[in-house]
PDB file of N, CA and C in Angstrom:
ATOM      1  N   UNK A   1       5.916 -11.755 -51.075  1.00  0.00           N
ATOM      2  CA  UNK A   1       5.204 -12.338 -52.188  1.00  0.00           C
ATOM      3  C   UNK A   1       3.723 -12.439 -51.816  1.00  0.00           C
ATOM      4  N   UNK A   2       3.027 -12.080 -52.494  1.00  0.00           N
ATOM      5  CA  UNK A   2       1.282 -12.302 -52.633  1.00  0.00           C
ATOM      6  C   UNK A   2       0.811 -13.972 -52.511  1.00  0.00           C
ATOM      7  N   UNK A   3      -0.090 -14.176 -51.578  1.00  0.00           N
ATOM      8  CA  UNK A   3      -0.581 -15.295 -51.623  1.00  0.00           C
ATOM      9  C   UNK A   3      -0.814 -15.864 -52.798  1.00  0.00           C
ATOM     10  N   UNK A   4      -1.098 -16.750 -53.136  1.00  0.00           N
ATOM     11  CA  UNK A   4      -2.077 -17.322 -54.092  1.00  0.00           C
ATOM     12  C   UNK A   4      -3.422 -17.622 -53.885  1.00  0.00           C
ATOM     13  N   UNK A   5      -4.022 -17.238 -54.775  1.00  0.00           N
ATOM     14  CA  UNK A   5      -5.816 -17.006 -54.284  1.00  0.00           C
ATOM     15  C   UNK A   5      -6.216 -17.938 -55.713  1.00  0.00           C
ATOM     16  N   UNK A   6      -6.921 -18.542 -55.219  1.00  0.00           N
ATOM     17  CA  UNK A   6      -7.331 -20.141 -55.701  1.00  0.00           C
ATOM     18  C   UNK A   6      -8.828 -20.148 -56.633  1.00  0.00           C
ATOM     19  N   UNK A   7      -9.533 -20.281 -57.012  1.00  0.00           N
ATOM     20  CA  UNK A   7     -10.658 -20.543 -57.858  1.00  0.00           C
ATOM     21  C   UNK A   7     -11.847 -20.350 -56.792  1.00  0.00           C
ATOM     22  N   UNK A   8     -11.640 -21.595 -55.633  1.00  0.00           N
ATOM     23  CA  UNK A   8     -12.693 -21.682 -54.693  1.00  0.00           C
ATOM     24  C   UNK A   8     -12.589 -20.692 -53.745  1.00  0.00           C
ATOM     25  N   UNK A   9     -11.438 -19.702 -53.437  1.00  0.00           N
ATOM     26  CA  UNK A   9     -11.715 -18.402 -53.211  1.00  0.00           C
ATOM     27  C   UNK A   9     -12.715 -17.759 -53.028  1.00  0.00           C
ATOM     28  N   UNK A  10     -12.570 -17.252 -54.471  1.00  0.00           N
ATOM     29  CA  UNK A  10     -12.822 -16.276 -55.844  1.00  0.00           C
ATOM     30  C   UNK A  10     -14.412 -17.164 -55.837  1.00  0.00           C
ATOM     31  N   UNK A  11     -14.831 -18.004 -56.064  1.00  0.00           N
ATOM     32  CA  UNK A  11     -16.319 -18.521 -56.348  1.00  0.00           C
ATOM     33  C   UNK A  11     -16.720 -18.017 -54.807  1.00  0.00           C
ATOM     34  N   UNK A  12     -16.369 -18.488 -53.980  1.00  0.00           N
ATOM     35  CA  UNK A  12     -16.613 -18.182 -52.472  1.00  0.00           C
ATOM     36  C   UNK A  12     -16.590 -16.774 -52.216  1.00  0.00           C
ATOM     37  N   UNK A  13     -15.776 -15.826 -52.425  1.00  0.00           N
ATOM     38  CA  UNK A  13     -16.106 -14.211 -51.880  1.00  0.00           C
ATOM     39  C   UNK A  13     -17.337 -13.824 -53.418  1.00  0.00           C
ATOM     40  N   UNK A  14     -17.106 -14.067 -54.345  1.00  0.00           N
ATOM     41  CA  UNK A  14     -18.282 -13.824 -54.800  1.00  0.00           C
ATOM     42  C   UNK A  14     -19.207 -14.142 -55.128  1.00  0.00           C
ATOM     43  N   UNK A  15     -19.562 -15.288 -54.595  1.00  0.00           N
ATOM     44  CA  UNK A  15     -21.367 -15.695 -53.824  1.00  0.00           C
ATOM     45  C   UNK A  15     -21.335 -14.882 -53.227  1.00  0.00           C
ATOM     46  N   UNK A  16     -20.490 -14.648 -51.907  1.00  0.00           N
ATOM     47  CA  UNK A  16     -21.383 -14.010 -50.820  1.00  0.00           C
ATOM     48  C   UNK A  16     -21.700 -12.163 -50.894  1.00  0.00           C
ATOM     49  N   UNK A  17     -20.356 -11.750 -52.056  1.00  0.00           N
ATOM     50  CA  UNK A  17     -20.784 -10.283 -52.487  1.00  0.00           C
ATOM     51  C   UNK A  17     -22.111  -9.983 -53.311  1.00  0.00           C
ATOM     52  N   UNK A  18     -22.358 -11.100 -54.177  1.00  0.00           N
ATOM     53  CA  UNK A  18     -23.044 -10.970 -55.419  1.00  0.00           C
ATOM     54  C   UNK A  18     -24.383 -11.296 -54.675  1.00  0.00           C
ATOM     55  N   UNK A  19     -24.606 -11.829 -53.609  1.00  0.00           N
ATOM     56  CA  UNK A  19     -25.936 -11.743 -52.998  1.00  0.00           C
ATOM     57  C   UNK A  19     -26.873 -10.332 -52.868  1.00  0.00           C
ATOM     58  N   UNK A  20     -26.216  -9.644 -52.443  1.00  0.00           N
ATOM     59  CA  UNK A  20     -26.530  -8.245 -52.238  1.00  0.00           C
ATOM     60  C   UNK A  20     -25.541  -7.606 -52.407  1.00  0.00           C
ATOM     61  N   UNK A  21     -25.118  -7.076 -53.688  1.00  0.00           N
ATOM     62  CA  UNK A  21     -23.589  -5.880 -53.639  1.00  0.00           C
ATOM     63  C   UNK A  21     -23.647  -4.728 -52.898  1.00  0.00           C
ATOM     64  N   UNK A  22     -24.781  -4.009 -52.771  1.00  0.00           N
ATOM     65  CA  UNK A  22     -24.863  -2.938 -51.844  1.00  0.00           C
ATOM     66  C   UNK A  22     -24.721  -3.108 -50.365  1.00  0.00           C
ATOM     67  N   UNK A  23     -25.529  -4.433 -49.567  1.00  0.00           N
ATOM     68  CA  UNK A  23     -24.633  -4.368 -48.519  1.00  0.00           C
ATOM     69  C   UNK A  23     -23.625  -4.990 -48.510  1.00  0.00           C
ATOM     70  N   UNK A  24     -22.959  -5.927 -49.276  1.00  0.00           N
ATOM     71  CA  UNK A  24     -21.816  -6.004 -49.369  1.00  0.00           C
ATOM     72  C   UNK A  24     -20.959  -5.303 -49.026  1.00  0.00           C
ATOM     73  N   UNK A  25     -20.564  -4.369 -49.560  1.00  0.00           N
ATOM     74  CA  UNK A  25     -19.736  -3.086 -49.812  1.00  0.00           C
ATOM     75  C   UNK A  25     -20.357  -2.155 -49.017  1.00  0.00           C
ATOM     76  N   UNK A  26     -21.047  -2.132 -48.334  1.00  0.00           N
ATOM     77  CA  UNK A  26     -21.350  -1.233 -47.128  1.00  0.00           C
ATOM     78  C   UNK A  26     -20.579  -1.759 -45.971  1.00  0.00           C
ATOM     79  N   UNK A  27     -20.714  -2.924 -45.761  1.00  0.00           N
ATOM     80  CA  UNK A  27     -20.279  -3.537 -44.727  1.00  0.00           C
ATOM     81  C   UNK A  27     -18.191  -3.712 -44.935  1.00  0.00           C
ATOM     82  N   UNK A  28     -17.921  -3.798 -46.243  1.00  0.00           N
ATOM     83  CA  UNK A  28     -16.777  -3.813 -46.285  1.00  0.00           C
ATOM     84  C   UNK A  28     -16.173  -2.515 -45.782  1.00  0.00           C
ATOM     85  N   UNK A  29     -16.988  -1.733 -46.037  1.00  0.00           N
ATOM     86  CA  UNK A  29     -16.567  -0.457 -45.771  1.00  0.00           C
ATOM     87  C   UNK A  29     -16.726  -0.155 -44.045  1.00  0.00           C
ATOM     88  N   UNK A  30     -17.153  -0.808 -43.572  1.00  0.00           N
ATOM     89  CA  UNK A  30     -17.354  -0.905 -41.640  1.00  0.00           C
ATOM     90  C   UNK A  30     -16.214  -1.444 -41.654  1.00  0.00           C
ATOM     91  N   UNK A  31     -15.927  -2.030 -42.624  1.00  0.00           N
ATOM     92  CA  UNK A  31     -14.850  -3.538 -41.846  1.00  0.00           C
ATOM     93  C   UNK A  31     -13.837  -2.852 -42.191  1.00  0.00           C
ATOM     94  N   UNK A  32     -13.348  -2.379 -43.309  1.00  0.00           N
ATOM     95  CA  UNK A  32     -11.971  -1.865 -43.529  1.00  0.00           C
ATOM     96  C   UNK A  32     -11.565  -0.539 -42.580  1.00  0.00           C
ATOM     97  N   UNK A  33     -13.141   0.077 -41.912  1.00  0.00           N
ATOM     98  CA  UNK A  33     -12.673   1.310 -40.893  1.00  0.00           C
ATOM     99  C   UNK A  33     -12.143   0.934 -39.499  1.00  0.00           C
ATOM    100  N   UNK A  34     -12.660  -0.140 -40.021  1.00  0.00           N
ATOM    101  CA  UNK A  34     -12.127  -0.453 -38.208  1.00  0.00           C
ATOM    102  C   UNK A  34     -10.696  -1.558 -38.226  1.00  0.00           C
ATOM    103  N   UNK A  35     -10.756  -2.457 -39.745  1.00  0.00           N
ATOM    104  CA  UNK A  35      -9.318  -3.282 -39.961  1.00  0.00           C
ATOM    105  C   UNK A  35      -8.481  -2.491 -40.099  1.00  0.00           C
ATOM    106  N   UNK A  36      -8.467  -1.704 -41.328  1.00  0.00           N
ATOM    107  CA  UNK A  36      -7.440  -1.001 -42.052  1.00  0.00           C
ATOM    108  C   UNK A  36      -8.186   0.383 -42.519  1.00  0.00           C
ATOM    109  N   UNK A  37      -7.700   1.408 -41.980  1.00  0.00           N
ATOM    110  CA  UNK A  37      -8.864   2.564 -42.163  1.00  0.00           C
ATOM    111  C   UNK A  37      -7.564   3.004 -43.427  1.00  0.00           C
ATOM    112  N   UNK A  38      -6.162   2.857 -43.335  1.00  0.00           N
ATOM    113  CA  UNK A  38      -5.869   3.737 -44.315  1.00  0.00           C
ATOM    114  C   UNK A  38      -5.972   2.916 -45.669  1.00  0.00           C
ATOM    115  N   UNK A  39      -5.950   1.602 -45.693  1.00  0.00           N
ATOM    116  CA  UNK A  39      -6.561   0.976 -46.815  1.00  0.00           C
ATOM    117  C   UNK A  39      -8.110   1.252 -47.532  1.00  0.00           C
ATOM    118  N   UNK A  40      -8.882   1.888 -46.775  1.00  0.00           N
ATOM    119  CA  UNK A  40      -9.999   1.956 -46.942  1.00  0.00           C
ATOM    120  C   UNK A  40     -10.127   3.710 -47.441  1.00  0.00           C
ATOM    121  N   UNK A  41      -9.002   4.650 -46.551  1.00  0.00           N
ATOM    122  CA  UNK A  41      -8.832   5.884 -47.461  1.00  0.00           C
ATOM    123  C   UNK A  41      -8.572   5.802 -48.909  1.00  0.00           C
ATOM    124  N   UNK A  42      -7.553   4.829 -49.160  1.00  0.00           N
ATOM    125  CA  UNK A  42      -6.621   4.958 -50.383  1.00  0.00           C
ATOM    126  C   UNK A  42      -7.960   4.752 -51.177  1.00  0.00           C
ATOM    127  N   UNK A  43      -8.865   3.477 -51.071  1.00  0.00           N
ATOM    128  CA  UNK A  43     -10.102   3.296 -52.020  1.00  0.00           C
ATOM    129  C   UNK A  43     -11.051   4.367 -52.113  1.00  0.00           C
ATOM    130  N   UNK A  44     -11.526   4.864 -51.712  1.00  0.00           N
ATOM    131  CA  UNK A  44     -11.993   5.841 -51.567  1.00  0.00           C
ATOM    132  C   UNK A  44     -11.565   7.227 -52.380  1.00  0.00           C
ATOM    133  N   UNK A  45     -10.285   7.354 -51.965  1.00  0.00           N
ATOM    134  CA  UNK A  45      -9.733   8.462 -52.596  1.00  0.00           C
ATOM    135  C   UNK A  45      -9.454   8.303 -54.130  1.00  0.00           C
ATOM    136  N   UNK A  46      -9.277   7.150 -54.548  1.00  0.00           N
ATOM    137  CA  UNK A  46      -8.676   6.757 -55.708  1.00  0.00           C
ATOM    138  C   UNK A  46     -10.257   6.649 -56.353  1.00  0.00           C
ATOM    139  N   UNK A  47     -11.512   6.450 -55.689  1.00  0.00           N
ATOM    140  CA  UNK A  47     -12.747   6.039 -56.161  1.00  0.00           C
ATOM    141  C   UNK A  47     -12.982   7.440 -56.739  1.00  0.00           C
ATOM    142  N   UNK A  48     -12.646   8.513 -56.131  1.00  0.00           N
ATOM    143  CA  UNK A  48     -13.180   9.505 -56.159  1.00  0.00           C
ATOM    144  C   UNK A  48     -12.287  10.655 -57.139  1.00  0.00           C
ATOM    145  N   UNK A  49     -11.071  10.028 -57.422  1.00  0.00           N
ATOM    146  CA  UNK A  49      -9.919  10.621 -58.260  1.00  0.00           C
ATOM    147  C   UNK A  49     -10.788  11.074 -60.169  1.00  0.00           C
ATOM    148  N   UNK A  50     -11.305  10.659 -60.577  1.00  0.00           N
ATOM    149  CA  UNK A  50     -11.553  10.699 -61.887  1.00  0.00           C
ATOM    150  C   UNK A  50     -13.708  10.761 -61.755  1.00  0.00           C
ATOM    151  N   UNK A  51     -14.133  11.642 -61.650  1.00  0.00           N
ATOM    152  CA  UNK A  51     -15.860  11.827 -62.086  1.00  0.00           C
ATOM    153  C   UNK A  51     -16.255  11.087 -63.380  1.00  0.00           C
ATOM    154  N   UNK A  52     -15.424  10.528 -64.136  1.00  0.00           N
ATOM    155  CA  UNK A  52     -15.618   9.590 -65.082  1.00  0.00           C
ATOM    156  C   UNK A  52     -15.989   8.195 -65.068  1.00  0.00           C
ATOM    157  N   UNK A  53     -15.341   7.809 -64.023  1.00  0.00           N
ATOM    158  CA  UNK A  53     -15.692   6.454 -63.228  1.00  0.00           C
ATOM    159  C   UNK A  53     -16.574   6.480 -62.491  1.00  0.00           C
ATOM    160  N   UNK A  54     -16.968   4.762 -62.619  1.00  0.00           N
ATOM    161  CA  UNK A  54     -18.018   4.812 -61.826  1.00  0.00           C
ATOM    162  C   UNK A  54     -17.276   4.524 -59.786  1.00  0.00           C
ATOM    163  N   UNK A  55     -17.835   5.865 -58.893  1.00  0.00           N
ATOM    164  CA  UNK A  55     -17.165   4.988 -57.747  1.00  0.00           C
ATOM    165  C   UNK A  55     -17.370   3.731 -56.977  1.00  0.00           C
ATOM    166  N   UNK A  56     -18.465   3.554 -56.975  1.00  0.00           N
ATOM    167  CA  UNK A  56     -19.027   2.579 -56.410  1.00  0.00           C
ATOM    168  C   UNK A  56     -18.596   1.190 -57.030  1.00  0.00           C
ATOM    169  N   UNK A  57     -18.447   1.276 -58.447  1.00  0.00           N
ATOM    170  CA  UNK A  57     -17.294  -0.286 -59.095  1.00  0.00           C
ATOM    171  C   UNK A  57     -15.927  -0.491 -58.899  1.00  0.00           C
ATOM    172  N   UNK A  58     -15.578   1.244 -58.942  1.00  0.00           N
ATOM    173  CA  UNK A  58     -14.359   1.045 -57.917  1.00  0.00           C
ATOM    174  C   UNK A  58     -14.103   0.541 -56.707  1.00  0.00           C
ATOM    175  N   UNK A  59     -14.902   0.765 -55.945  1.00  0.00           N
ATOM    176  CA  UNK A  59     -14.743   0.050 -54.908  1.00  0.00           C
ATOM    177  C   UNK A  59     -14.835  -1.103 -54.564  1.00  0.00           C
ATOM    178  N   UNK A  60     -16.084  -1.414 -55.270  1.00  0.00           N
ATOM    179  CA  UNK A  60     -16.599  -2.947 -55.239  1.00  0.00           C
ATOM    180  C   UNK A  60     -15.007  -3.833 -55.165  1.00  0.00           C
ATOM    181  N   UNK A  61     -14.769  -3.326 -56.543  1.00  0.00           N
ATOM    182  CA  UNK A  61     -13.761  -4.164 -57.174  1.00  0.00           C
ATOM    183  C   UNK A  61     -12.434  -4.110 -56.438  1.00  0.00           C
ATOM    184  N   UNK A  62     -11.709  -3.155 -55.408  1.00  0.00           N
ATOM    185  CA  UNK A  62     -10.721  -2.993 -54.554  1.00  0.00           C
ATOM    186  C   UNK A  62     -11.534  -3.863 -53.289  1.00  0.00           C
ATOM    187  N   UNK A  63     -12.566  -3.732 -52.957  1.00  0.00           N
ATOM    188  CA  UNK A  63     -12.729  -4.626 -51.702  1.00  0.00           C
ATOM    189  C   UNK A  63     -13.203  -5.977 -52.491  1.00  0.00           C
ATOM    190  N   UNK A  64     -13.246  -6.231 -53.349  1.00  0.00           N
ATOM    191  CA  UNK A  64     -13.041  -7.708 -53.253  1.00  0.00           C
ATOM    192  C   UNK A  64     -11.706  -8.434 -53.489  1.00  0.00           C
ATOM    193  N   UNK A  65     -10.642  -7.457 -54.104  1.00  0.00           N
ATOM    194  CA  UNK A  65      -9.236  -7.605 -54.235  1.00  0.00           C
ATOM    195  C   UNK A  65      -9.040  -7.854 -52.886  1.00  0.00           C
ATOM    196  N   UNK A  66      -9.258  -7.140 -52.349  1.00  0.00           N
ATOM    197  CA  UNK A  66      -8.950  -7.014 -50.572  1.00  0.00           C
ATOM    198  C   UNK A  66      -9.114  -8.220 -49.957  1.00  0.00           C
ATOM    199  N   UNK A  67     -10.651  -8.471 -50.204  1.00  0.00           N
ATOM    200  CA  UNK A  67     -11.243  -9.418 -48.791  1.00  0.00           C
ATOM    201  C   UNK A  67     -10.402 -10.920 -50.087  1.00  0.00           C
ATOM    202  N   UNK A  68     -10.488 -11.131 -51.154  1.00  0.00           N
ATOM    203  CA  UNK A  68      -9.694 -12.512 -51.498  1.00  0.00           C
ATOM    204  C   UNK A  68      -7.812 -12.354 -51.192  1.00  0.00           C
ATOM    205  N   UNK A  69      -7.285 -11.098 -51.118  1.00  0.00           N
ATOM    206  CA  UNK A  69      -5.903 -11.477 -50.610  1.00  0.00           C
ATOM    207  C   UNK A  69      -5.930 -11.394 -48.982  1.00  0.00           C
ATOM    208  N   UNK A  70      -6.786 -11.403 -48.128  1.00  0.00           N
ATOM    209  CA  UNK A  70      -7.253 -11.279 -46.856  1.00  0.00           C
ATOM    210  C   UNK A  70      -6.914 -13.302 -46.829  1.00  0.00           C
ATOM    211  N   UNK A  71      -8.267 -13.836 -47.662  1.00  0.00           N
ATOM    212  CA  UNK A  71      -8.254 -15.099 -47.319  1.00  0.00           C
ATOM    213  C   UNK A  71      -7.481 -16.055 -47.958  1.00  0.00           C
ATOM    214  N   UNK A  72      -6.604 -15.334 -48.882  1.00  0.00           N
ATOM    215  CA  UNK A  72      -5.801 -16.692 -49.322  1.00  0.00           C
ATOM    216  C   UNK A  72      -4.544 -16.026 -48.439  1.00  0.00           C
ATOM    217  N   UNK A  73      -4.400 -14.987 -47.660  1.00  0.00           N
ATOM    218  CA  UNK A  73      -3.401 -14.940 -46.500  1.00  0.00           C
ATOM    219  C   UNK A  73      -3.477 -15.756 -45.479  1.00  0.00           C
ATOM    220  N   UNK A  74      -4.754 -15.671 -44.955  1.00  0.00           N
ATOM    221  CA  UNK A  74      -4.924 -16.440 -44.023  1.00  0.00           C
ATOM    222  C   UNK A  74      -4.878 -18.192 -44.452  1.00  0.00           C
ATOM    223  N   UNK A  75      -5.230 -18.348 -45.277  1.00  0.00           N
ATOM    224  CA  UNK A  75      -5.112 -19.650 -45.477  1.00  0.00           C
ATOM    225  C   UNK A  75      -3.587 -20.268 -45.740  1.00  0.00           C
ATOM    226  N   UNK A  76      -3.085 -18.916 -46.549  1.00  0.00           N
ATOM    227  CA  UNK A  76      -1.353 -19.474 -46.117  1.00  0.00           C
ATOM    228  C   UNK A  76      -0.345 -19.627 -45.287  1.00  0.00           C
ATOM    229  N   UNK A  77      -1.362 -18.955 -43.858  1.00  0.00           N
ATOM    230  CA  UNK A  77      -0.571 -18.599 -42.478  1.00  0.00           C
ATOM    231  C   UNK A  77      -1.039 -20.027 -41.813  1.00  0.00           C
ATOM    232  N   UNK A  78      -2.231 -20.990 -42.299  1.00  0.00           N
ATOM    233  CA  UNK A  78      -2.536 -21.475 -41.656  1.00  0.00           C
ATOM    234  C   UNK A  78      -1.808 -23.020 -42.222  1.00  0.00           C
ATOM    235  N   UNK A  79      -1.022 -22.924 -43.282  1.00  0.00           N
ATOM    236  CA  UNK A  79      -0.546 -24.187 -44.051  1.00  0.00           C
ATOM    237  C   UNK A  79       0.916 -23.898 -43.332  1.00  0.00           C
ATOM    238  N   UNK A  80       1.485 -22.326 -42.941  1.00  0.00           N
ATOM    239  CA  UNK A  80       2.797 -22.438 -41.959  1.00  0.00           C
ATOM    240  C   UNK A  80       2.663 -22.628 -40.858  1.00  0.00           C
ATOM    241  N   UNK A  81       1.404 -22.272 -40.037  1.00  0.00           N
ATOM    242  CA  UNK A  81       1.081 -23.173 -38.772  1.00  0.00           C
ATOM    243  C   UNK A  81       1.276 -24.781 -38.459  1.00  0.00           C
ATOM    244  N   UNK A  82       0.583 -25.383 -39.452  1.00  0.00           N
ATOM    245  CA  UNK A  82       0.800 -26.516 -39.359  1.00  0.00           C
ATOM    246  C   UNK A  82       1.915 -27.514 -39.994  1.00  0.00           C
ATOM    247  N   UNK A  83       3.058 -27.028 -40.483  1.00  0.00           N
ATOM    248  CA  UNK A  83       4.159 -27.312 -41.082  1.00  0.00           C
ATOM    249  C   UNK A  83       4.917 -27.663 -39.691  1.00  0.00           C
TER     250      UNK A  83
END
């Protein structure tokens, strides 16, 4: 089952994307090569599936899917830690 990803999340990963979206998403893209490189193929490939789209919103929008089920994982590993 998928975490649950909360409001203050979601306000929280996007302050810190919406500061600068370009390095944002530059840097997600360091991070997913070295976290999860085949997660970071699939975006990519799927960014690049249709010349109709824009890729770069594609992506945006898969790495912020990403980095908020990243932290409401971790935040649910950390409510079974302390159980």
């Amino acid at each position: 089952m998928l975490p649950i990803i909360t409001e203050e999340m979601s306000s929280e990963v996007f302050s810190e994307a919406f500061q600068d979206v370009q390095a944002w998403r530059k840097n997600m893209v360091q991070y997913l090569k070295e976290e999860n490189p085949e997660i970071n193929s699939a975006i990519l490939e799927v960014a690049k599936f249709d010349e109709n789209i824009d890729l770069k919103a594609v992506a945006l929008g898969a790495y912020l899917s990403y980095r908020l089920l990243e932290i409401a994982t971790e935040n649910d590993n950390l409510g079974l830690a302390e159980e």
